[in-house]
PDB file of N, CA and C in Angstrom:
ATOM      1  N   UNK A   1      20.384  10.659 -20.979  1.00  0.00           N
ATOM      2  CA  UNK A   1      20.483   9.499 -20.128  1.00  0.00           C
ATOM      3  C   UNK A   1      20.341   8.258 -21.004  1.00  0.00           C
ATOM      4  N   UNK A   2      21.403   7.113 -21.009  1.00  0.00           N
ATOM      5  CA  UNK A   2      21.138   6.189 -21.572  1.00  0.00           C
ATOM      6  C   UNK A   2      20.285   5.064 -21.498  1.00  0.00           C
ATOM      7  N   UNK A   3      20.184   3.762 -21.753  1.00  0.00           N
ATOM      8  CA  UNK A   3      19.223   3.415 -21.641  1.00  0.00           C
ATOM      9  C   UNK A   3      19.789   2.440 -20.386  1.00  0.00           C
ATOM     10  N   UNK A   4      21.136   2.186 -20.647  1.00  0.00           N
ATOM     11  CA  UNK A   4      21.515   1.289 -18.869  1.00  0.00           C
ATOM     12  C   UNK A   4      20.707   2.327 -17.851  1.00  0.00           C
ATOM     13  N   UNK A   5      21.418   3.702 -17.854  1.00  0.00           N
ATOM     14  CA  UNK A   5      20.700   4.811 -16.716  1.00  0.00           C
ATOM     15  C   UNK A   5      19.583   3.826 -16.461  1.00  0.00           C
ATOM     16  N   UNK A   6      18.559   4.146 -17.337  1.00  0.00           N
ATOM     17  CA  UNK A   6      16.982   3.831 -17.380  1.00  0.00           C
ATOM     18  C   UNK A   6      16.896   2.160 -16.615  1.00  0.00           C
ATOM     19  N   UNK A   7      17.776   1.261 -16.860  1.00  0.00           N
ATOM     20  CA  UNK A   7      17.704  -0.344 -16.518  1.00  0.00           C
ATOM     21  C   UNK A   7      18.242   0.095 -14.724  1.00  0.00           C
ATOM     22  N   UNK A   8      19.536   0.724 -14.484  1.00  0.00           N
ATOM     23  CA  UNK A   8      20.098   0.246 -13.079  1.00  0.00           C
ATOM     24  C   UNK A   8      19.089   1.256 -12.434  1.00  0.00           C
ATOM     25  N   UNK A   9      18.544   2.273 -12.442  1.00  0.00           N
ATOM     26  CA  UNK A   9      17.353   3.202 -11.584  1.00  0.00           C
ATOM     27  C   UNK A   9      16.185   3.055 -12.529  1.00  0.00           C
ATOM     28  N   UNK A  10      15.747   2.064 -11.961  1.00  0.00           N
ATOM     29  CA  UNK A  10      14.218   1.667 -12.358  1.00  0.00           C
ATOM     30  C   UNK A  10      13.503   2.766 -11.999  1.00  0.00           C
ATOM     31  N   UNK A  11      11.885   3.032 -12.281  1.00  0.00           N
ATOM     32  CA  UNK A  11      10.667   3.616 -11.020  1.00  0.00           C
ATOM     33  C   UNK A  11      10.462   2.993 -10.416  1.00  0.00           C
ATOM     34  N   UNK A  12      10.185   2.860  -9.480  1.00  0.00           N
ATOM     35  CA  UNK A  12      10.123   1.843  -8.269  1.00  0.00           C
ATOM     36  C   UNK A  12       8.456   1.582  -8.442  1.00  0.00           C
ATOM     37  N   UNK A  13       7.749   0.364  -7.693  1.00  0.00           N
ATOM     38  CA  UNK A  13       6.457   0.259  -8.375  1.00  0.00           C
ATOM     39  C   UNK A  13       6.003   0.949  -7.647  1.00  0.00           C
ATOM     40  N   UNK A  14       5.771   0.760  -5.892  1.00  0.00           N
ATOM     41  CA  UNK A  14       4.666   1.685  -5.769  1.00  0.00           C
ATOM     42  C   UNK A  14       5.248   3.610  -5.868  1.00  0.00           C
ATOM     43  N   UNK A  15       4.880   4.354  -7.241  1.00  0.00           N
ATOM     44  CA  UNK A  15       5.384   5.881  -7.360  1.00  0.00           C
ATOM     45  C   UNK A  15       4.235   6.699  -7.462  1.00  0.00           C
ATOM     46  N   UNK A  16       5.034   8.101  -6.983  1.00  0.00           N
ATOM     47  CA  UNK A  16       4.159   8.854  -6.786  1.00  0.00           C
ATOM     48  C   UNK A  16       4.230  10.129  -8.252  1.00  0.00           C
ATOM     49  N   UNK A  17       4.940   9.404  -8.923  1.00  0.00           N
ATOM     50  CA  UNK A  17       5.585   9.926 -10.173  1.00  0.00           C
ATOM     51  C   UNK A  17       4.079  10.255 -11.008  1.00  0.00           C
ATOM     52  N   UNK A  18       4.535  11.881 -11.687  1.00  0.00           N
ATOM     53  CA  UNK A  18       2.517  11.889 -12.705  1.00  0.00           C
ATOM     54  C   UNK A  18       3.742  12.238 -13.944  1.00  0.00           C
ATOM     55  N   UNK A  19       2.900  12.955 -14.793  1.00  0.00           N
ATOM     56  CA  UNK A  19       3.080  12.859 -16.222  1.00  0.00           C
ATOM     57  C   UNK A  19       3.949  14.301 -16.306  1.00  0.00           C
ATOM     58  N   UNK A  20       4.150  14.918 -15.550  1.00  0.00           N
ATOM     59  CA  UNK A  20       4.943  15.699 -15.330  1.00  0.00           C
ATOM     60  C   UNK A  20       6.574  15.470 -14.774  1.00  0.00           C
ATOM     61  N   UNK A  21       6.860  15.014 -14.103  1.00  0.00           N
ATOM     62  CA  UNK A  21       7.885  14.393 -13.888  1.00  0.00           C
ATOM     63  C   UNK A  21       8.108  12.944 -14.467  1.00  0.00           C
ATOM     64  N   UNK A  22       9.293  13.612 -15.322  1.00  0.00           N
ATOM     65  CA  UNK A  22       9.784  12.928 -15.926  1.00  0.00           C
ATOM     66  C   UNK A  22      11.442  12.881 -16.339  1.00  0.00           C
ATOM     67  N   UNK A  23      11.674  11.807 -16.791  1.00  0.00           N
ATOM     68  CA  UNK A  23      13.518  11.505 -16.727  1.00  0.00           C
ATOM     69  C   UNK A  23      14.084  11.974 -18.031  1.00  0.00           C
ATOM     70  N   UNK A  24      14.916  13.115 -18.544  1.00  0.00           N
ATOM     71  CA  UNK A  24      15.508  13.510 -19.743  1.00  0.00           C
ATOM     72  C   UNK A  24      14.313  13.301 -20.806  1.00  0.00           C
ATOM     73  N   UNK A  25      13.099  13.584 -20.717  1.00  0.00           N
ATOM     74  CA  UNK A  25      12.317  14.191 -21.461  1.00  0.00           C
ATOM     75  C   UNK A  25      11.428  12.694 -21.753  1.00  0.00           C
ATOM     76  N   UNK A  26      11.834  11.758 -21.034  1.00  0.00           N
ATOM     77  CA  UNK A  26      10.868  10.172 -21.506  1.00  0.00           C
ATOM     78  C   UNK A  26      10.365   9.529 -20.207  1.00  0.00           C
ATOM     79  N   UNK A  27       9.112   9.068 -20.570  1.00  0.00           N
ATOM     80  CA  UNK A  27       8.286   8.707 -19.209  1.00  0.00           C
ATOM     81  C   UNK A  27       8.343   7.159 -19.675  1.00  0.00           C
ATOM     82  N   UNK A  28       8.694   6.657 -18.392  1.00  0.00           N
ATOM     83  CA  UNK A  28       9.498   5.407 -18.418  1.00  0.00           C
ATOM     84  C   UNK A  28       8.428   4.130 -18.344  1.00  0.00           C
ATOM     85  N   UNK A  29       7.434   4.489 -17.694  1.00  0.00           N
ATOM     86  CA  UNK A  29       5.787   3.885 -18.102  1.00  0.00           C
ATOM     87  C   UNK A  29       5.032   4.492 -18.653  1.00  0.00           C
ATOM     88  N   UNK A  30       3.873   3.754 -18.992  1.00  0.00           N
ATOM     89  CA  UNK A  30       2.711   4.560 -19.634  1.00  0.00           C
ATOM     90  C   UNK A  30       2.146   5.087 -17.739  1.00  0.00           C
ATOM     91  N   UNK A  31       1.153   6.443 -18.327  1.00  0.00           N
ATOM     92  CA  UNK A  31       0.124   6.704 -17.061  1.00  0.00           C
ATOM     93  C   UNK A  31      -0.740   5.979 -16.776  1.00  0.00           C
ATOM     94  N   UNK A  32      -1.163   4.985 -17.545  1.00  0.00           N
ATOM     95  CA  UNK A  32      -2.061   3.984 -16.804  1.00  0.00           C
ATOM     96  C   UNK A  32      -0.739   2.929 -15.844  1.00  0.00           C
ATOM     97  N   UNK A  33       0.061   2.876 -16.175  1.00  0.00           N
ATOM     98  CA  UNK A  33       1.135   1.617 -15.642  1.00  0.00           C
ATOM     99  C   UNK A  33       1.072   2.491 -14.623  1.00  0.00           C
ATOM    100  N   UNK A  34       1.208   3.776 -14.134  1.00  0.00           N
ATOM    101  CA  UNK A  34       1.516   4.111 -13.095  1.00  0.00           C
ATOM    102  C   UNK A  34       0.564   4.294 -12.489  1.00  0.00           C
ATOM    103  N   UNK A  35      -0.347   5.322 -12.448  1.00  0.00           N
ATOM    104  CA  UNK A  35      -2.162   5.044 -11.928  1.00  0.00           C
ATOM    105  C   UNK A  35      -2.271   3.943 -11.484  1.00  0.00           C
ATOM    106  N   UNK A  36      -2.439   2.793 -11.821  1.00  0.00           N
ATOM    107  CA  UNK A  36      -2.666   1.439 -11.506  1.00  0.00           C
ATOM    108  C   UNK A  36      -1.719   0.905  -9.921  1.00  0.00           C
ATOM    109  N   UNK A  37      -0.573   1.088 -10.345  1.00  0.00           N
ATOM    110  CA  UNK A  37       0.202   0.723  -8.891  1.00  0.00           C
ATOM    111  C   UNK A  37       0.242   2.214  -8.105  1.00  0.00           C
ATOM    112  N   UNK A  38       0.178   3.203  -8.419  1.00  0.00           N
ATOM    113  CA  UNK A  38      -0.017   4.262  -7.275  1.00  0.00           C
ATOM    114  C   UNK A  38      -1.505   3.446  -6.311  1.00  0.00           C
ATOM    115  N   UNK A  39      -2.252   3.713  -6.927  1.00  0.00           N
ATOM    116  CA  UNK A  39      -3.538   2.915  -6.748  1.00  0.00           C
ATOM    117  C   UNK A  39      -3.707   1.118  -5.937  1.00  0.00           C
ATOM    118  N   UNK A  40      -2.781   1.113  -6.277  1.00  0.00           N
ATOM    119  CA  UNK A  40      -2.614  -0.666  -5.505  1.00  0.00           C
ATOM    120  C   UNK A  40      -3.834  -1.401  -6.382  1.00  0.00           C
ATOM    121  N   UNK A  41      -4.099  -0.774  -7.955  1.00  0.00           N
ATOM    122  CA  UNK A  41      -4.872  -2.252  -8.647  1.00  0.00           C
ATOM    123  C   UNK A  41      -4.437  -3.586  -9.188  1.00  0.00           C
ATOM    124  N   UNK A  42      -3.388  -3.434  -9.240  1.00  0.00           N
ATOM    125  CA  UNK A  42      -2.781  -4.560  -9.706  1.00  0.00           C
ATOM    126  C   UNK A  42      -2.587  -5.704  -8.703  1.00  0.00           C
ATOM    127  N   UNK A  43      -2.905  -5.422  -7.410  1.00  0.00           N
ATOM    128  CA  UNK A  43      -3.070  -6.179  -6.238  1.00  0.00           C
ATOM    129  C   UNK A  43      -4.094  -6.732  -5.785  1.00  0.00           C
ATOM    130  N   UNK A  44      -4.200  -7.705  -4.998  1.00  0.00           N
ATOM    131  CA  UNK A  44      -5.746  -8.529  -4.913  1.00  0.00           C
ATOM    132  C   UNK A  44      -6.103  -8.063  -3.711  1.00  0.00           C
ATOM    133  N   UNK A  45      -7.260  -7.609  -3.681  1.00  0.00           N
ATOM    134  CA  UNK A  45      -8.252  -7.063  -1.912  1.00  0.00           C
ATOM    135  C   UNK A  45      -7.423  -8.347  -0.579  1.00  0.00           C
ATOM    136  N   UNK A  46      -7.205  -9.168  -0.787  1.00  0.00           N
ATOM    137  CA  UNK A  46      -6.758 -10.082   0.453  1.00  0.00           C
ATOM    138  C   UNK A  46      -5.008  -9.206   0.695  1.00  0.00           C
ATOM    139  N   UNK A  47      -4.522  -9.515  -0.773  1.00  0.00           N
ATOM    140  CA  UNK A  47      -3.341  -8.981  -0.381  1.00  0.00           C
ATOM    141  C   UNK A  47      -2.857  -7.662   0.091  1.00  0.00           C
ATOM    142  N   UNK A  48      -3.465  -6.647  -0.175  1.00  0.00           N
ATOM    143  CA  UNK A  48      -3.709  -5.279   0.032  1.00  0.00           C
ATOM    144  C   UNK A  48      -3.877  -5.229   1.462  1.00  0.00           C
ATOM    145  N   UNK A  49      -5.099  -6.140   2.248  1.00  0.00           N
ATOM    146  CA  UNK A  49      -5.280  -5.711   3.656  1.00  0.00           C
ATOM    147  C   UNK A  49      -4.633  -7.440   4.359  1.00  0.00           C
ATOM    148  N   UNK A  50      -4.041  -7.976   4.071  1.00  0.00           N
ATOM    149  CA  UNK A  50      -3.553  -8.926   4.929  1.00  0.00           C
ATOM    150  C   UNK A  50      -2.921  -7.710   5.897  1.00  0.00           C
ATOM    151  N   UNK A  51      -2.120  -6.753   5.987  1.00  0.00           N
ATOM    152  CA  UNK A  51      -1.661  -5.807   7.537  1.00  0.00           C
ATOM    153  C   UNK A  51      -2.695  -5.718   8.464  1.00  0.00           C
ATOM    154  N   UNK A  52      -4.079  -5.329   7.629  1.00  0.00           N
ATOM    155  CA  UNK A  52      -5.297  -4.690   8.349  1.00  0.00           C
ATOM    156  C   UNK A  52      -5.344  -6.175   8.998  1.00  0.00           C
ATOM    157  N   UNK A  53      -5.127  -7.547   8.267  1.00  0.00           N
ATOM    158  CA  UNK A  53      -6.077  -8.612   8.500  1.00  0.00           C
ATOM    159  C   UNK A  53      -4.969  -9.116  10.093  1.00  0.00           C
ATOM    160  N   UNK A  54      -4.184  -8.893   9.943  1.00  0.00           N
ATOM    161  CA  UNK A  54      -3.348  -9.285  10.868  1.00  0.00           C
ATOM    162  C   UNK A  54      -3.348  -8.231  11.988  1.00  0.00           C
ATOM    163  N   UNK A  55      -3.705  -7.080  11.442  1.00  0.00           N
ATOM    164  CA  UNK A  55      -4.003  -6.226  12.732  1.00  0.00           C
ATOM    165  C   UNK A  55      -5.270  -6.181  14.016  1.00  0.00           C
ATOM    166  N   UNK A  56      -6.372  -6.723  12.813  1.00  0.00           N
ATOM    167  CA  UNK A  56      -7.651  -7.637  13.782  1.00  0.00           C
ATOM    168  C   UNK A  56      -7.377  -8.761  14.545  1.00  0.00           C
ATOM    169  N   UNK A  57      -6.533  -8.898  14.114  1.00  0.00           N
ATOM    170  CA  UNK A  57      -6.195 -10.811  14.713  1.00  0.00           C
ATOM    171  C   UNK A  57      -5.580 -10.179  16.207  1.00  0.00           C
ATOM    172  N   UNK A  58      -4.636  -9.385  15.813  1.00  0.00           N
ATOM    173  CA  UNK A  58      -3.840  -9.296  17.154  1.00  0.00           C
ATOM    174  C   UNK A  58      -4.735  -8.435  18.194  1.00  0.00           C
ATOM    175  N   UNK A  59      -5.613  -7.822  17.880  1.00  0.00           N
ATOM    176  CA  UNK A  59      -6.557  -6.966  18.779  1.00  0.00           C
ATOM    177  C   UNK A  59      -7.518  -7.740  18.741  1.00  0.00           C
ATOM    178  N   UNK A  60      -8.309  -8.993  18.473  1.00  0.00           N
ATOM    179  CA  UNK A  60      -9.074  -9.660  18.956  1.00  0.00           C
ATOM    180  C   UNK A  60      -8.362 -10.734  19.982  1.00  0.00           C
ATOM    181  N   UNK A  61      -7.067 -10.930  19.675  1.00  0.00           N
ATOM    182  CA  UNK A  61      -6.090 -11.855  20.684  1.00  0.00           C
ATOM    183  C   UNK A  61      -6.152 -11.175  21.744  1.00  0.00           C
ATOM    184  N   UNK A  62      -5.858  -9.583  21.732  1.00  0.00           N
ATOM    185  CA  UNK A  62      -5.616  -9.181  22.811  1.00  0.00           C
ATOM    186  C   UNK A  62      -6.624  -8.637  24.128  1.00  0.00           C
ATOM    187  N   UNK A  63      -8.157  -8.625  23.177  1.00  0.00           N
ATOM    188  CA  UNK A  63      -9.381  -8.507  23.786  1.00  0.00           C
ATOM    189  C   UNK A  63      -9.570 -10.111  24.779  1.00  0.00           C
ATOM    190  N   UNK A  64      -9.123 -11.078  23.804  1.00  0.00           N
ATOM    191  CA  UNK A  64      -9.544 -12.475  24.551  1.00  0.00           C
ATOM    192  C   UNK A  64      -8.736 -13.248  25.639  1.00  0.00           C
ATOM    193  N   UNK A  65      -7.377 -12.115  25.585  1.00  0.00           N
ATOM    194  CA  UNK A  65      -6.476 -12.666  26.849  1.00  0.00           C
ATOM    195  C   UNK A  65      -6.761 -11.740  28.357  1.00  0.00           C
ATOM    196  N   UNK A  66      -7.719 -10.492  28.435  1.00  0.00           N
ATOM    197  CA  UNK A  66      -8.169  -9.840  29.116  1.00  0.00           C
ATOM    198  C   UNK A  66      -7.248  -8.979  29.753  1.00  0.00           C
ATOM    199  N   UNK A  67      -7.167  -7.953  30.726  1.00  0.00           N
ATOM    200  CA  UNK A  67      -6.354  -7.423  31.164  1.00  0.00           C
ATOM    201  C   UNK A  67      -4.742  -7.763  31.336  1.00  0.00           C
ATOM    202  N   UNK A  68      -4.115  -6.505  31.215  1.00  0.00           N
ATOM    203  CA  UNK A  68      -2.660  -7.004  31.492  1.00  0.00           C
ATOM    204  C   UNK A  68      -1.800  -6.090  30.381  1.00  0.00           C
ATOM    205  N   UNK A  69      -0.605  -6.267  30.624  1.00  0.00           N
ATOM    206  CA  UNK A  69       0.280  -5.893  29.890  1.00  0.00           C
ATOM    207  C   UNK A  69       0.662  -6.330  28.136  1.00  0.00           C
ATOM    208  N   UNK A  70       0.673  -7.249  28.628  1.00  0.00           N
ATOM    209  CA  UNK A  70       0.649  -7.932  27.424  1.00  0.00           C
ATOM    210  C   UNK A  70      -0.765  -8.022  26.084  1.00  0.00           C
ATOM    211  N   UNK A  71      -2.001  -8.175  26.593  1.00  0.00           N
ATOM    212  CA  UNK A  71      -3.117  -7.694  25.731  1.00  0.00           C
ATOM    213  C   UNK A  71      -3.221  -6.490  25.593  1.00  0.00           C
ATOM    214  N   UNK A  72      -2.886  -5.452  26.628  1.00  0.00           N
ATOM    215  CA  UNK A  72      -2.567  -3.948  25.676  1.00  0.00           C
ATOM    216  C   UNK A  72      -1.763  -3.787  25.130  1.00  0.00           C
ATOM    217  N   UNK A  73      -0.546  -4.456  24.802  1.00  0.00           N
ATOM    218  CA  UNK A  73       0.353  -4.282  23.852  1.00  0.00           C
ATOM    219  C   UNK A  73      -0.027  -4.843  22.361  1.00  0.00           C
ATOM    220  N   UNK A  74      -0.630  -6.152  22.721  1.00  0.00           N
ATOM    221  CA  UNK A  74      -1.572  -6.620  21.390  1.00  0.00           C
ATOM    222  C   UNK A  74      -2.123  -5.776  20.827  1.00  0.00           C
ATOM    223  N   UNK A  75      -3.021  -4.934  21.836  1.00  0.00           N
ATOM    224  CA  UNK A  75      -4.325  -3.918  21.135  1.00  0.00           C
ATOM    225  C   UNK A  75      -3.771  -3.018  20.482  1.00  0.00           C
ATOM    226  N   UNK A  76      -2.600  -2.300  20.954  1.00  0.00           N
ATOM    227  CA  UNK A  76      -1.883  -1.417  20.407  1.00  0.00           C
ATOM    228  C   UNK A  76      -1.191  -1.469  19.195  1.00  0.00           C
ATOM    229  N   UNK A  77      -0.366  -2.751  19.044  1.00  0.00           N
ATOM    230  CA  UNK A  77       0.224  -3.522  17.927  1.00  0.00           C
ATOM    231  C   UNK A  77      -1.221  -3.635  16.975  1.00  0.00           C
ATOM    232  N   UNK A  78      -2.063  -4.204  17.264  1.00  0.00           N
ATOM    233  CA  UNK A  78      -2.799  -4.346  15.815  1.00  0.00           C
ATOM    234  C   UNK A  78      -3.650  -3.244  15.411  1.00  0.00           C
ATOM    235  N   UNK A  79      -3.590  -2.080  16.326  1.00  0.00           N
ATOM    236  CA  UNK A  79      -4.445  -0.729  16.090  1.00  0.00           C
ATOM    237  C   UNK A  79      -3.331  -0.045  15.244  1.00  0.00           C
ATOM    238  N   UNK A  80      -1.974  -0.374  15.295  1.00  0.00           N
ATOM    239  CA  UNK A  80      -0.723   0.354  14.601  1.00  0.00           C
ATOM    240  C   UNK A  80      -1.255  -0.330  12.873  1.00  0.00           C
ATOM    241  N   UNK A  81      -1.289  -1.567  12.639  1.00  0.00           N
ATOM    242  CA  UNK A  81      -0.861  -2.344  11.893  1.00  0.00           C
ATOM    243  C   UNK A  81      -2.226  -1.691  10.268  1.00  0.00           C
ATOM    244  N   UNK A  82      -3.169  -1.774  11.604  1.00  0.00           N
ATOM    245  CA  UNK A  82      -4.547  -1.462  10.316  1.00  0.00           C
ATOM    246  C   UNK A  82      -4.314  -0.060  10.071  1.00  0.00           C
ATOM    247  N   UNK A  83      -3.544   1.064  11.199  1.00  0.00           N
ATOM    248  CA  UNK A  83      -3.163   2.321  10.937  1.00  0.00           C
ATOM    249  C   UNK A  83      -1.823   2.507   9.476  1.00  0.00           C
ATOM    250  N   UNK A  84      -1.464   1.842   9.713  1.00  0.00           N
ATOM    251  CA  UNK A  84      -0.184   1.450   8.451  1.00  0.00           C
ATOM    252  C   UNK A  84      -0.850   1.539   7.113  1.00  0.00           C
ATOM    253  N   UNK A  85      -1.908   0.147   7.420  1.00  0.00           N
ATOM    254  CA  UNK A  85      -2.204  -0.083   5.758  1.00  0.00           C
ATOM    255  C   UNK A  85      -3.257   0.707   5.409  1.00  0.00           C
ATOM    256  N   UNK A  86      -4.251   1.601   6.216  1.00  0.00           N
ATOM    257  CA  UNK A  86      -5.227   2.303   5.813  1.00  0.00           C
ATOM    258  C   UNK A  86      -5.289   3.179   4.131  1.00  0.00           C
ATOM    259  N   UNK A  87      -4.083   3.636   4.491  1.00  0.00           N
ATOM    260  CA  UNK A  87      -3.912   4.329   3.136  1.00  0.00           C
ATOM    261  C   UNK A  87      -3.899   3.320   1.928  1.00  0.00           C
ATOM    262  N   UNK A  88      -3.414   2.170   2.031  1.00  0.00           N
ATOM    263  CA  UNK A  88      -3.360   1.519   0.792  1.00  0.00           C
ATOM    264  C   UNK A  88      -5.088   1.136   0.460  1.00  0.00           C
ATOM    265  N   UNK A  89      -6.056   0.678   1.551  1.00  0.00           N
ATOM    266  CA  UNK A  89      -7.136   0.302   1.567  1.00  0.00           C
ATOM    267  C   UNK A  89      -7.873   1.452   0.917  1.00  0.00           C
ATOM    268  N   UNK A  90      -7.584   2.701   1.082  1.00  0.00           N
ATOM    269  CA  UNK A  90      -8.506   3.484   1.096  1.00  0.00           C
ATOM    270  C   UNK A  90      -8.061   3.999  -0.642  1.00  0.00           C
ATOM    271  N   UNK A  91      -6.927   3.988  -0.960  1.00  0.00           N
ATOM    272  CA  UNK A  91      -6.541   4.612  -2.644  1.00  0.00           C
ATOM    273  C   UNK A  91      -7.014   3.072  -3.321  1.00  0.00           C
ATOM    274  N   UNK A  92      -7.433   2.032  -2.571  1.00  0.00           N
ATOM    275  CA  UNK A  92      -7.998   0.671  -3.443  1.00  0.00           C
ATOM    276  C   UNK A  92      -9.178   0.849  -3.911  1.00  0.00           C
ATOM    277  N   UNK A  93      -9.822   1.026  -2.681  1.00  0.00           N
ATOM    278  CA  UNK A  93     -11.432   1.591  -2.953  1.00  0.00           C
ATOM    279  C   UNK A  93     -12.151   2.642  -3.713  1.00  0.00           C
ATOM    280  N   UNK A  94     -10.730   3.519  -3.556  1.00  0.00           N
ATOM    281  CA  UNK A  94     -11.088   4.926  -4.021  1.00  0.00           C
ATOM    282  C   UNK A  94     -11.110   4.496  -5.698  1.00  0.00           C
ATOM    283  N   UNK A  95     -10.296   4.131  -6.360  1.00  0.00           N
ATOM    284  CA  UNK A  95      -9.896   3.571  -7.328  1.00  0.00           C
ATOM    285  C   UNK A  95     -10.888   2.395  -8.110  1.00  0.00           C
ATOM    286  N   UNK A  96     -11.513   1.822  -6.896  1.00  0.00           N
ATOM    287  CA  UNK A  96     -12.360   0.915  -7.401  1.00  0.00           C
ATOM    288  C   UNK A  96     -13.728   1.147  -7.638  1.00  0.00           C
ATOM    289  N   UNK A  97     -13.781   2.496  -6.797  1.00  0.00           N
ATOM    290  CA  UNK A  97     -15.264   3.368  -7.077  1.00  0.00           C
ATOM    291  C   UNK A  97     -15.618   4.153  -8.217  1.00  0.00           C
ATOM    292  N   UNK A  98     -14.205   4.826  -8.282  1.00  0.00           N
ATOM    293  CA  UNK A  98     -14.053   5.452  -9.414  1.00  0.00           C
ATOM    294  C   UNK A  98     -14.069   4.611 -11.008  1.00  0.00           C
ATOM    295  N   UNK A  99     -13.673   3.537 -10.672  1.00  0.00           N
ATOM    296  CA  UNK A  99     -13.469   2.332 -12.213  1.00  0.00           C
ATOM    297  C   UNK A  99     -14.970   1.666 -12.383  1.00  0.00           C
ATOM    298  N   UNK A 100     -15.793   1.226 -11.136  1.00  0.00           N
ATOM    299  CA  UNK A 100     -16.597   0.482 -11.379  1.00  0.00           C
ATOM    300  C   UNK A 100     -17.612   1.119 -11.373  1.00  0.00           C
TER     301      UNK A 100
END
């Protein structure tokens, strides 16, 4: 594989790629380059859970507009949203327990 190959099919950042898989015999990052964004460290704690942060917002909106259609759809929408990003929160921490 040449080295255009290698330029037009990047790894994409967030991969689930280990040191075993690999492209015509060359690993296209180092394992820390990849560890790191599997991991979401290269990202800042705000940016990581702004989903979660926006998912409180809309389920405290939807607690404060009280019954109805519309505030259970809120509650639901922001119970989805922190359900989304959990995984990224949780390989942050995990990562950050393990480093610090």
């Amino acid at each position: 594989m040449s080295l255009i190959d290698h330029t037009l099919d990047p790894l994409p950042r967030r991969t689930s790629r280990t040191d075993h898989d690999i492209r015509g015999g060359r690993v296209w990052f180092s394992n820390d380059t990849i560890n790191r964004a599997r991991c979401y460290n290269d990202i800042s704690w705000l940016r990581t859970s702004r989903t979660a942060i926006l998912g409180a917002g809309l389920i405290t909106l939807g607690l404060f507009l009280g019954s109805g259609g519309a505030s259970s759809l809120l509650i639901l929408a922001g119970i989805a949203a922190i359900a989304i990003n959990l995984p990224a929160l949780i390989l942050k921490a995990a990562y950050a327990a393990r480093a610090g």
